[in-house]
Protein backbone atom coordinates (compact mmCIF):
# COMPACT_ATOMS: atom_id res chain seq x y z
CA UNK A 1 -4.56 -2.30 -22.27
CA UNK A 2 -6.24 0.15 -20.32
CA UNK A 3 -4.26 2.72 -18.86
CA UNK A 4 -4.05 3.13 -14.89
CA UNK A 5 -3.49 6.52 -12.91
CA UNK A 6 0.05 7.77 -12.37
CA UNK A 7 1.10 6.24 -8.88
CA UNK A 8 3.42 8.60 -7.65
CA UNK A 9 3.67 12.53 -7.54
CA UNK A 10 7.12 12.59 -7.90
CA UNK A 11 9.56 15.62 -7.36
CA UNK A 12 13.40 16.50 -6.35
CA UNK A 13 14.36 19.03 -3.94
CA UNK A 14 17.97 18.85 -2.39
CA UNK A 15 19.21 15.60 -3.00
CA UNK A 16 15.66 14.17 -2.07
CA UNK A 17 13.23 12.35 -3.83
CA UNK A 18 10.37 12.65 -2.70
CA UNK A 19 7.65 10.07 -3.89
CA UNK A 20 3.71 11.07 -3.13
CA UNK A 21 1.48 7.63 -3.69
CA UNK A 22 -1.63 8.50 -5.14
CA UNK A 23 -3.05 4.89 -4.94
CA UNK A 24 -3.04 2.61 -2.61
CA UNK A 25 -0.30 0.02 -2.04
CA UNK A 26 -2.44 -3.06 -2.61
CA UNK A 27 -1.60 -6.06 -4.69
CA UNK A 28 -3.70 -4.55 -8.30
CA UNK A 29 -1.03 -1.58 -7.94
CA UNK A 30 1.95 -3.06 -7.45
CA UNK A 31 3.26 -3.43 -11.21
CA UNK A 32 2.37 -0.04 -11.75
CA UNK A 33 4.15 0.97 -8.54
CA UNK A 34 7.49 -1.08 -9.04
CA UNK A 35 7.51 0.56 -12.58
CA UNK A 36 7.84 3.79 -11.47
CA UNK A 37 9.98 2.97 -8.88
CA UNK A 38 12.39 2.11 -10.72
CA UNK A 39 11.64 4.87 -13.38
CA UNK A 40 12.39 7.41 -11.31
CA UNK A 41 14.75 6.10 -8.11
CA UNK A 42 17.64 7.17 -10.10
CA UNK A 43 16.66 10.22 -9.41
CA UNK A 44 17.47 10.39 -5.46
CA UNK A 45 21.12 11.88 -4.80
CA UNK A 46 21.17 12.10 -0.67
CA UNK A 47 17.61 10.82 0.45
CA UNK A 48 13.92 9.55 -0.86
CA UNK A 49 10.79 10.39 1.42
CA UNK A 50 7.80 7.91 0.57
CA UNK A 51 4.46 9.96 1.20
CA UNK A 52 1.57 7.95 2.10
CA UNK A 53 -0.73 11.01 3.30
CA UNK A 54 -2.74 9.84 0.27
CA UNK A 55 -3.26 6.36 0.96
CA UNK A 56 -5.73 4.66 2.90
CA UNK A 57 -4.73 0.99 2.98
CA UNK A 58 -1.94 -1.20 2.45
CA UNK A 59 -1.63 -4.61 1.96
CA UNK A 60 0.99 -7.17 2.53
CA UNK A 61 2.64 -6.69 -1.13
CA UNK A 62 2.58 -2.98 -0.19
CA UNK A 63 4.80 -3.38 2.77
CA UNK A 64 7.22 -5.73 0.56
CA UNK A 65 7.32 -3.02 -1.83
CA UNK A 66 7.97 -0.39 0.63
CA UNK A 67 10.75 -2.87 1.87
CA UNK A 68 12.07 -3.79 -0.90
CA UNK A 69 12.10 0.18 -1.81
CA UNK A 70 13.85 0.49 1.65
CA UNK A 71 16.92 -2.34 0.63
CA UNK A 72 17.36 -0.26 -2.94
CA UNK A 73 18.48 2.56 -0.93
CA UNK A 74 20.73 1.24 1.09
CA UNK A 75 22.44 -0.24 -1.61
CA UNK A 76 22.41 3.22 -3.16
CA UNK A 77 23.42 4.84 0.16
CA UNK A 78 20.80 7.33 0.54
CA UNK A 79 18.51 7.60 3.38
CA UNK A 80 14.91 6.34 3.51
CA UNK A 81 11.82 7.63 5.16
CA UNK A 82 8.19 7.42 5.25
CA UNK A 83 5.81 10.46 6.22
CA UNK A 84 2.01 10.86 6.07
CA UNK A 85 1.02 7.46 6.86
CA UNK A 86 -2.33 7.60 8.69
CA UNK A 87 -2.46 5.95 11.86
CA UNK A 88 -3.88 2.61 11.00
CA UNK A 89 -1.04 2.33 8.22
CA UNK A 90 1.49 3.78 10.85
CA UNK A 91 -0.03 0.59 13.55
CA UNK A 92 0.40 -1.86 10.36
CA UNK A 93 4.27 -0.69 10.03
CA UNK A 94 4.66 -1.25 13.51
CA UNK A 95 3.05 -4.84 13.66
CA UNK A 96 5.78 -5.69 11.21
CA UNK A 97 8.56 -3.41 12.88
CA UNK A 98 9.12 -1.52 10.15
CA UNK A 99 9.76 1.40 12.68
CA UNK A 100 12.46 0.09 13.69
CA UNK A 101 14.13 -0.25 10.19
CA UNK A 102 13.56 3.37 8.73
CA UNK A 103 11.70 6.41 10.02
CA UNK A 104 8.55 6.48 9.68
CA UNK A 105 6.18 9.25 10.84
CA UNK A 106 2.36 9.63 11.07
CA UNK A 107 0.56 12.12 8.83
């Protein structure tokens, strides 16, 4: 099995997790993706910040897994936000109304 690129820079400051992609969120990434997810959610005490200032498109399993990553922590009671996203990822967000769910600011 060849191996893929790490998908997240992932570091802990404060209580806050935060989670840099370094691919995009399309449908070839998204096992690789969930896996770390869940590798490394744990991890957020308070808060987990999603950085997309690396990624350049998104696809509709993208914005399940960012919702889906979204439901996790409010079961875990910490915050959620998204920063970086360019603005054609910030306009897809808003078709869906995703701002209106979490916070989610352009890069």
């Amino acid at each position: 099995m060849a191996s893929m690129s790490v998908p997240f820079d992932v570091s802990s400051t404060g209580g806050t997790l935060r989670l840099v992609a370094l691919v995009p969120l399309v449908a070839s990434n998204i096992a690789a993706l969930r896996a770390a997810l869940k590798e490394h959610l744990g991890a957020a005490e308070q808060a987990v910040l999603l950085d997309l200032g690396h990624v350049e498109l998104v696809d509709s399993l993208g914005i399940y897994l960012v919702v889906s990553l979204n439901k996790s922590c409010q079961e875990r009671q910490v915050s959620f936000s998204v920063a970086g996203a360019n603005a054609e990822v910030l306009r897809l967000f808003e078709f869906f109304g995703l701002n209106e769910v979490f916070d989610i600011r352009e890069g």
